[in-house]
C-alpha atoms as a PDB file:
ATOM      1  CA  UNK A   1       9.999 -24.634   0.085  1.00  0.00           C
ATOM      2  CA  UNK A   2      10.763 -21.006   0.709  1.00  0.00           C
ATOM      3  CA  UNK A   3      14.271 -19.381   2.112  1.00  0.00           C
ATOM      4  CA  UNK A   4      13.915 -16.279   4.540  1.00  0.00           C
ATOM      5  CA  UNK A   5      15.963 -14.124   4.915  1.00  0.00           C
ATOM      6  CA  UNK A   6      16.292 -11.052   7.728  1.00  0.00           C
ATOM      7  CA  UNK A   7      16.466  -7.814   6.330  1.00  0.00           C
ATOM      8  CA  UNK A   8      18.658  -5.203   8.366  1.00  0.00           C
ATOM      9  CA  UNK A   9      15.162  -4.462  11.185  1.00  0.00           C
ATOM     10  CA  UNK A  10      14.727  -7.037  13.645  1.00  0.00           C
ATOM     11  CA  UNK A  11      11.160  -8.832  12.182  1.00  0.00           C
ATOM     12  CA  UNK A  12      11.421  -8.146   8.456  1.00  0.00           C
ATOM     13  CA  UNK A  13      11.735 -10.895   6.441  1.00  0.00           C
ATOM     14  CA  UNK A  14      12.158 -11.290   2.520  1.00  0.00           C
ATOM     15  CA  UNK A  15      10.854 -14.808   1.565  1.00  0.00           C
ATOM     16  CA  UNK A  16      11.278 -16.659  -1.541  1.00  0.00           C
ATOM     17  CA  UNK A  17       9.848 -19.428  -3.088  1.00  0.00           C
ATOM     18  CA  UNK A  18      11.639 -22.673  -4.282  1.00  0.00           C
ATOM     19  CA  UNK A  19      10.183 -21.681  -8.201  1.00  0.00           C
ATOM     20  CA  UNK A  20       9.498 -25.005 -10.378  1.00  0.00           C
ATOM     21  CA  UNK A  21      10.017 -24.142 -13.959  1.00  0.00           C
ATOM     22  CA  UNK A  22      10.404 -25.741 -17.394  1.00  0.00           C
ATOM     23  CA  UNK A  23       9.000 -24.911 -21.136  1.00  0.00           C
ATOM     24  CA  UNK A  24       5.232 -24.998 -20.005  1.00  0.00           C
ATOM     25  CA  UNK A  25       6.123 -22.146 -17.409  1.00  0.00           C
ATOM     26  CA  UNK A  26       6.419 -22.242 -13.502  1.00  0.00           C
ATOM     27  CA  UNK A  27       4.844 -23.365 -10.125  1.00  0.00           C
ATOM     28  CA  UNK A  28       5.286 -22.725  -6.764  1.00  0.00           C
ATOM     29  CA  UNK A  29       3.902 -22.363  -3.556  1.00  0.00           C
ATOM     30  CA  UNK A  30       3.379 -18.340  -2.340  1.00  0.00           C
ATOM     31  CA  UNK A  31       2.504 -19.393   1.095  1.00  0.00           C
ATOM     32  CA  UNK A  32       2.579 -22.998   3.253  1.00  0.00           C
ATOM     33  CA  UNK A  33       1.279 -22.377   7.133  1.00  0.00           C
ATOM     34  CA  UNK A  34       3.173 -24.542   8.058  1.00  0.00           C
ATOM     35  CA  UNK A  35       6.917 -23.126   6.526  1.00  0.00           C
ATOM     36  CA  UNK A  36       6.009 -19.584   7.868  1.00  0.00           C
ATOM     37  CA  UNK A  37       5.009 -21.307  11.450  1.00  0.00           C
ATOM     38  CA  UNK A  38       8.436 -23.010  11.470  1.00  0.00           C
ATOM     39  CA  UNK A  39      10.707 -19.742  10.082  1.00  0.00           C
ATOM     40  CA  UNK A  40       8.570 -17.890  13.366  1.00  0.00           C
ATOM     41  CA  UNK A  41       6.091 -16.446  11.366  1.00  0.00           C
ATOM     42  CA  UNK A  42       2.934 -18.262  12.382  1.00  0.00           C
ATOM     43  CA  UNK A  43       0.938 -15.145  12.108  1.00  0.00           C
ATOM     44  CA  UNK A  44      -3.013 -15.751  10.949  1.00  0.00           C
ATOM     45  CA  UNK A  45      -3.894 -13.578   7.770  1.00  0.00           C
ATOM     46  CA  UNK A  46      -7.963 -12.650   7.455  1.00  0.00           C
ATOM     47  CA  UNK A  47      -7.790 -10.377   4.722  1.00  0.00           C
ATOM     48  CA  UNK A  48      -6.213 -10.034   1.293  1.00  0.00           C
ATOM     49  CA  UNK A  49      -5.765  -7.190  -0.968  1.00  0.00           C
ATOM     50  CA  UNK A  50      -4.492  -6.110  -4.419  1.00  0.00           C
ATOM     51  CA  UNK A  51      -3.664  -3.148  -6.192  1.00  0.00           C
ATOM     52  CA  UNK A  52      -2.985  -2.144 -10.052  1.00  0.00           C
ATOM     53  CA  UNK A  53      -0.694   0.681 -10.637  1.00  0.00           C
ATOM     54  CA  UNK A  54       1.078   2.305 -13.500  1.00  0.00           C
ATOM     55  CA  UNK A  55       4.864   3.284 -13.391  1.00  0.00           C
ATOM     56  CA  UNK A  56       5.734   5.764 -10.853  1.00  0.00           C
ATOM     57  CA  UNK A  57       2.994   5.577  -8.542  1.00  0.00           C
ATOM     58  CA  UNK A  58       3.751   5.580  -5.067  1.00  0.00           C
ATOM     59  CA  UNK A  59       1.648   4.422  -2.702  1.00  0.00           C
ATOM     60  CA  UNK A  60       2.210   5.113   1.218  1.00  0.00           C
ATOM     61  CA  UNK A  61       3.533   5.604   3.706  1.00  0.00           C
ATOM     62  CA  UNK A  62       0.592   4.075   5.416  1.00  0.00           C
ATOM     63  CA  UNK A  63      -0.215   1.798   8.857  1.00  0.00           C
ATOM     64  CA  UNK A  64      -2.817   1.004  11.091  1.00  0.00           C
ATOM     65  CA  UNK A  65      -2.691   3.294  14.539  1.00  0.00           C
ATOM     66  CA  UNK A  66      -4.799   0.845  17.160  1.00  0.00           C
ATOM     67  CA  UNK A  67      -4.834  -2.456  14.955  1.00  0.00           C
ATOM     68  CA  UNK A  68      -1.322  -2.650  13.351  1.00  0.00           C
ATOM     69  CA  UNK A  69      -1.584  -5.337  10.464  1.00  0.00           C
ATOM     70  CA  UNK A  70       1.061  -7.661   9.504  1.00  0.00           C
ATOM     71  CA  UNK A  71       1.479  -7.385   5.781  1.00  0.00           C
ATOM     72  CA  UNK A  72       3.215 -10.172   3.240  1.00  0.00           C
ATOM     73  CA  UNK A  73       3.575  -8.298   0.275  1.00  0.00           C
ATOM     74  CA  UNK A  74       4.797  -9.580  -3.386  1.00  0.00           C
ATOM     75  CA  UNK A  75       4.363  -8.283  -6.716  1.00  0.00           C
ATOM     76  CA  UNK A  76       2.707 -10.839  -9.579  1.00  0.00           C
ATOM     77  CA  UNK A  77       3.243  -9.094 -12.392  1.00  0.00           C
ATOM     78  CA  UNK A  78       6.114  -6.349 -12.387  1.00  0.00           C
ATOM     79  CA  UNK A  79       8.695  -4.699 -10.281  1.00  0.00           C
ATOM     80  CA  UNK A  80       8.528  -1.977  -7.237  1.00  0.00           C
ATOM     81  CA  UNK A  81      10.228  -0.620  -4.596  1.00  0.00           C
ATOM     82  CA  UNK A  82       8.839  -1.632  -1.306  1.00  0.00           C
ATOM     83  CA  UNK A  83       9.497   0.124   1.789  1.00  0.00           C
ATOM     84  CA  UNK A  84       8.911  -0.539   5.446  1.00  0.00           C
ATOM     85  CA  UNK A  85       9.271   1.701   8.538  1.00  0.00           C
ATOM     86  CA  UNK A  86      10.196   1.158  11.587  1.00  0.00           C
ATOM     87  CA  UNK A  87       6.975   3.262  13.840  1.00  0.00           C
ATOM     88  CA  UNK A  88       7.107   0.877  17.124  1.00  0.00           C
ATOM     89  CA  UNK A  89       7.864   3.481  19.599  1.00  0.00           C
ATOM     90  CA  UNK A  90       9.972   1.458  21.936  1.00  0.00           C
ATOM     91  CA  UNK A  91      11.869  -0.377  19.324  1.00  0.00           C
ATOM     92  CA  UNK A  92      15.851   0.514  18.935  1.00  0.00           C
ATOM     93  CA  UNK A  93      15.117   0.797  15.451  1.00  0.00           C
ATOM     94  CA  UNK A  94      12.063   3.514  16.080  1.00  0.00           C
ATOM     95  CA  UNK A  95      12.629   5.478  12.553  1.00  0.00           C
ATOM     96  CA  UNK A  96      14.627   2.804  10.539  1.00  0.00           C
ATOM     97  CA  UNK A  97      13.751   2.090   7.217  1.00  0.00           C
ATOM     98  CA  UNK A  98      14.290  -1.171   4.906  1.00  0.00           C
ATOM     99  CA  UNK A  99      13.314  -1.430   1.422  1.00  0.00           C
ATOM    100  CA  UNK A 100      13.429  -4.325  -1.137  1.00  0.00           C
ATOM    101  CA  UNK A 101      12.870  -4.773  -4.557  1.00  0.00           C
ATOM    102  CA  UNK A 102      10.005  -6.925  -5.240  1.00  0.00           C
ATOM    103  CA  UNK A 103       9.232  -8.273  -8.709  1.00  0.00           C
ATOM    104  CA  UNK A 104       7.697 -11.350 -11.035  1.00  0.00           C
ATOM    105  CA  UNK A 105      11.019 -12.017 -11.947  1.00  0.00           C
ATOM    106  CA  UNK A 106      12.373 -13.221  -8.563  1.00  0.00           C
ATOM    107  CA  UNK A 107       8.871 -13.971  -7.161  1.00  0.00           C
ATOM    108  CA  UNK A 108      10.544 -12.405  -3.706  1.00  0.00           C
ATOM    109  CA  UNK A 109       7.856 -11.225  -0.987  1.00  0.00           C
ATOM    110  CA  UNK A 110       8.619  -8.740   2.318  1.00  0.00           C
ATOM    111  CA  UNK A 111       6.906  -9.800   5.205  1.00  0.00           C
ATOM    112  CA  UNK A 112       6.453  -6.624   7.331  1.00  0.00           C
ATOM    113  CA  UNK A 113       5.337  -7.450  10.893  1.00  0.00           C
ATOM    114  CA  UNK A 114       2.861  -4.972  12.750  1.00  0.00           C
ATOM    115  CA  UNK A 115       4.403  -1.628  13.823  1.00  0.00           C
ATOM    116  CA  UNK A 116       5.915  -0.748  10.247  1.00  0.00           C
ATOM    117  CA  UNK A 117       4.550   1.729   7.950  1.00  0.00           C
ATOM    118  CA  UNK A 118       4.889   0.510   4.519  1.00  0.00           C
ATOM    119  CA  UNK A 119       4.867   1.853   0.739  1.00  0.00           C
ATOM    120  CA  UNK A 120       5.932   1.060  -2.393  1.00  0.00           C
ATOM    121  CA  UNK A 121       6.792   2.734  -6.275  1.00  0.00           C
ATOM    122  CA  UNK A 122       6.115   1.104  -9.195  1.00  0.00           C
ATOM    123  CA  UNK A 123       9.322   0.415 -11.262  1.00  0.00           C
ATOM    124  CA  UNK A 124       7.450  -1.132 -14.365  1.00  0.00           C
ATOM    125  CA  UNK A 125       5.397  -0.115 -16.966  1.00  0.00           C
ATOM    126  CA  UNK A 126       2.649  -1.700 -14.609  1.00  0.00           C
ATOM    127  CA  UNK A 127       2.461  -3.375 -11.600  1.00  0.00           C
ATOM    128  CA  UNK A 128       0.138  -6.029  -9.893  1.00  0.00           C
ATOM    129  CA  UNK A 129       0.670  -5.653  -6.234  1.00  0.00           C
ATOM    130  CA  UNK A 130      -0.617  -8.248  -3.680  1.00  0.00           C
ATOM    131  CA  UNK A 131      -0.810  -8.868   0.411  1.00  0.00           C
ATOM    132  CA  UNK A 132      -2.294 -10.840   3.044  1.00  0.00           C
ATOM    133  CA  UNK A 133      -2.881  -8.938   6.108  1.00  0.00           C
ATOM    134  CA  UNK A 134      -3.375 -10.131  10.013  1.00  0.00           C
ATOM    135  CA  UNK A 135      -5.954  -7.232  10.690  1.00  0.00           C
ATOM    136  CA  UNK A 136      -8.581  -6.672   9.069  1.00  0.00           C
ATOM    137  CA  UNK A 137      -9.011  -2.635   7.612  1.00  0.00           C
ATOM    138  CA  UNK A 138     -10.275  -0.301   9.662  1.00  0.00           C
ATOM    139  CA  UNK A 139     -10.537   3.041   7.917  1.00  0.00           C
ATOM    140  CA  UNK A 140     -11.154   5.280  10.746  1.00  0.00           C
ATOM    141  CA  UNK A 141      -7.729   3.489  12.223  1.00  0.00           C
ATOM    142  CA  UNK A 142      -5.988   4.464   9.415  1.00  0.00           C
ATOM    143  CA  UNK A 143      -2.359   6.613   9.519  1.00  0.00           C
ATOM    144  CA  UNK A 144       0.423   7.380   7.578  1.00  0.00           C
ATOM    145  CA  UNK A 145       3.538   9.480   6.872  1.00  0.00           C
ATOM    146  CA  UNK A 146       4.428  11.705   4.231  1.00  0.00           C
ATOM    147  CA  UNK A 147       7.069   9.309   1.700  1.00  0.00           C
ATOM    148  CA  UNK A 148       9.772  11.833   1.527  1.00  0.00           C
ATOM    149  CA  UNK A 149      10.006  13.208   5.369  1.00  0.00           C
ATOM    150  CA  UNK A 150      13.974  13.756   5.790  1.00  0.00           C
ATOM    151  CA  UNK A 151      13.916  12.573   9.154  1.00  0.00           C
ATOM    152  CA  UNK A 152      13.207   8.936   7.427  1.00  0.00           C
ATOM    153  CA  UNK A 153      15.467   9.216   4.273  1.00  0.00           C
ATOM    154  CA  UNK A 154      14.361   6.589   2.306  1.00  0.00           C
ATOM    155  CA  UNK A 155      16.444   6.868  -1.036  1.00  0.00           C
ATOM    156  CA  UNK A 156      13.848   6.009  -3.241  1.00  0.00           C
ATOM    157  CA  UNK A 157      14.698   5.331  -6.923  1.00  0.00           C
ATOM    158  CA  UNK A 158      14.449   8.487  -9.578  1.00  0.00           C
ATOM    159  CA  UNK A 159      10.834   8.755 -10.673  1.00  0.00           C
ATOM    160  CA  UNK A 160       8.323  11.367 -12.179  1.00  0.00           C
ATOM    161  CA  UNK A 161       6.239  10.041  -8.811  1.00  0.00           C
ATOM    162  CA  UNK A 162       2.297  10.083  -8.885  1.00  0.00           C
ATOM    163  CA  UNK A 163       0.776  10.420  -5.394  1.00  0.00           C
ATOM    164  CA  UNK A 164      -2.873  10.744  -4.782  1.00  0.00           C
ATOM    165  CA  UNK A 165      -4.112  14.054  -3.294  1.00  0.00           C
ATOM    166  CA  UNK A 166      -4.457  11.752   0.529  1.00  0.00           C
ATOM    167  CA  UNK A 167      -0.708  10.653   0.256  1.00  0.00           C
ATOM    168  CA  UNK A 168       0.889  14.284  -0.420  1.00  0.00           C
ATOM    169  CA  UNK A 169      -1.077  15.497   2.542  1.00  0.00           C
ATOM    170  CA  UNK A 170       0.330  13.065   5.030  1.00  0.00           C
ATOM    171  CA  UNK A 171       1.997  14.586   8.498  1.00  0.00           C
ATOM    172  CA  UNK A 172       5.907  13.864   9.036  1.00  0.00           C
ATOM    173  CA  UNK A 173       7.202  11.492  10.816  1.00  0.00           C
ATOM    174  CA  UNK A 174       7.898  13.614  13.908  1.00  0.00           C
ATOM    175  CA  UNK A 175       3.946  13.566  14.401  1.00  0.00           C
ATOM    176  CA  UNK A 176       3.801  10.147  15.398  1.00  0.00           C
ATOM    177  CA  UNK A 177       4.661  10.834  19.061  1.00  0.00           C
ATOM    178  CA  UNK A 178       4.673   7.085  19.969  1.00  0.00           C
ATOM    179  CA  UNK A 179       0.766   7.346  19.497  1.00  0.00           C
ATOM    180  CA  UNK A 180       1.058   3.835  17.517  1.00  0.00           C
ATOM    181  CA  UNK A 181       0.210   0.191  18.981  1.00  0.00           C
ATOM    182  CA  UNK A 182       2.239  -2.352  18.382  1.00  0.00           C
END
């Protein structure tokens, strides 16, 4: 049992779980084919990923240039911002951004169809950061877009952020010149 819920972009979704709790913990379900299928998102994922980070990381903006991957994100242990860009060039929303807070707490996930660039910062101490994609990596495919480009805006939260060396070198978003599949 999951509710979904649009998120300001047409195709991005926050999804959360019907949680089953009493004083030996919780269940539920993170992902039922057959719920996605009937909310419209009957996407198949081949890969999963995770990722360990310590407060103020911030990872992104990243995306796929000629295989786009569909991401559903959600955070197991933790909090963090999560951000997703609009980078379909014939989309009304070319440039938009959306961004939800993700955490154990509220088990909440984003699902970020193909033709977003997405990122996240770590709110918590830690942070255990997990997503099934619908394309598998391809590292020569990759692309990205530098987290704090002002023709974006994202407000991201105060933070003493920590970017890898790859990440502070990313182009602006004006680069993009509709070069991106959707």
């Amino acid at each position: 049992m999951f509710t979904f819920a649009e998120c300001g972009i047409p195709g991005l979704m926050e999804i959360t779980p019907k949680v089953f709790g009493d004083n030996r913990g919780y269940f539920f379900e993170s992902y039922s084919e057959r719920d996605f299928a009937a909310a419209g998102l009957g996407a198949p994922f081949v890969q999963d990923n995770q990722s360990f980070s310590r407060k103020g990381v911030l990872r992104g903006l990243h995306f796929q240039k000629k295989y786009p991957q569909g991401k559903l994100v959600r955070v197991i242990s933790g909090e963090v911002f999560d951000v997703a860009v609009d980078i379909r060039p014939s989309s009304p929303t070319y440039g938009a951004w959306n961004a939800l807070i993700l955490s154990e707490k509220k088990q909440n996930q984003f699902w970020i169809p193909p033709g977003f660039a997405h990122g996240y910062l770590v709110l918590s101490d830690t942070a255990l950061f997990v997503y099934k994609c619908t394309e598998l990596y391809h590292p020569e495919d990759e692309g990205g877009v530098i987290w704090n480009d002002p023709d974006i805006g994202i407000e991201w939260p105060a933070a003493d952020y920590i970017l890898s060396e790859k990440d502070k070198a990313l182009p602006p978003f004006s680069s993009l010149n509709g070069g991106v599949s959707r």
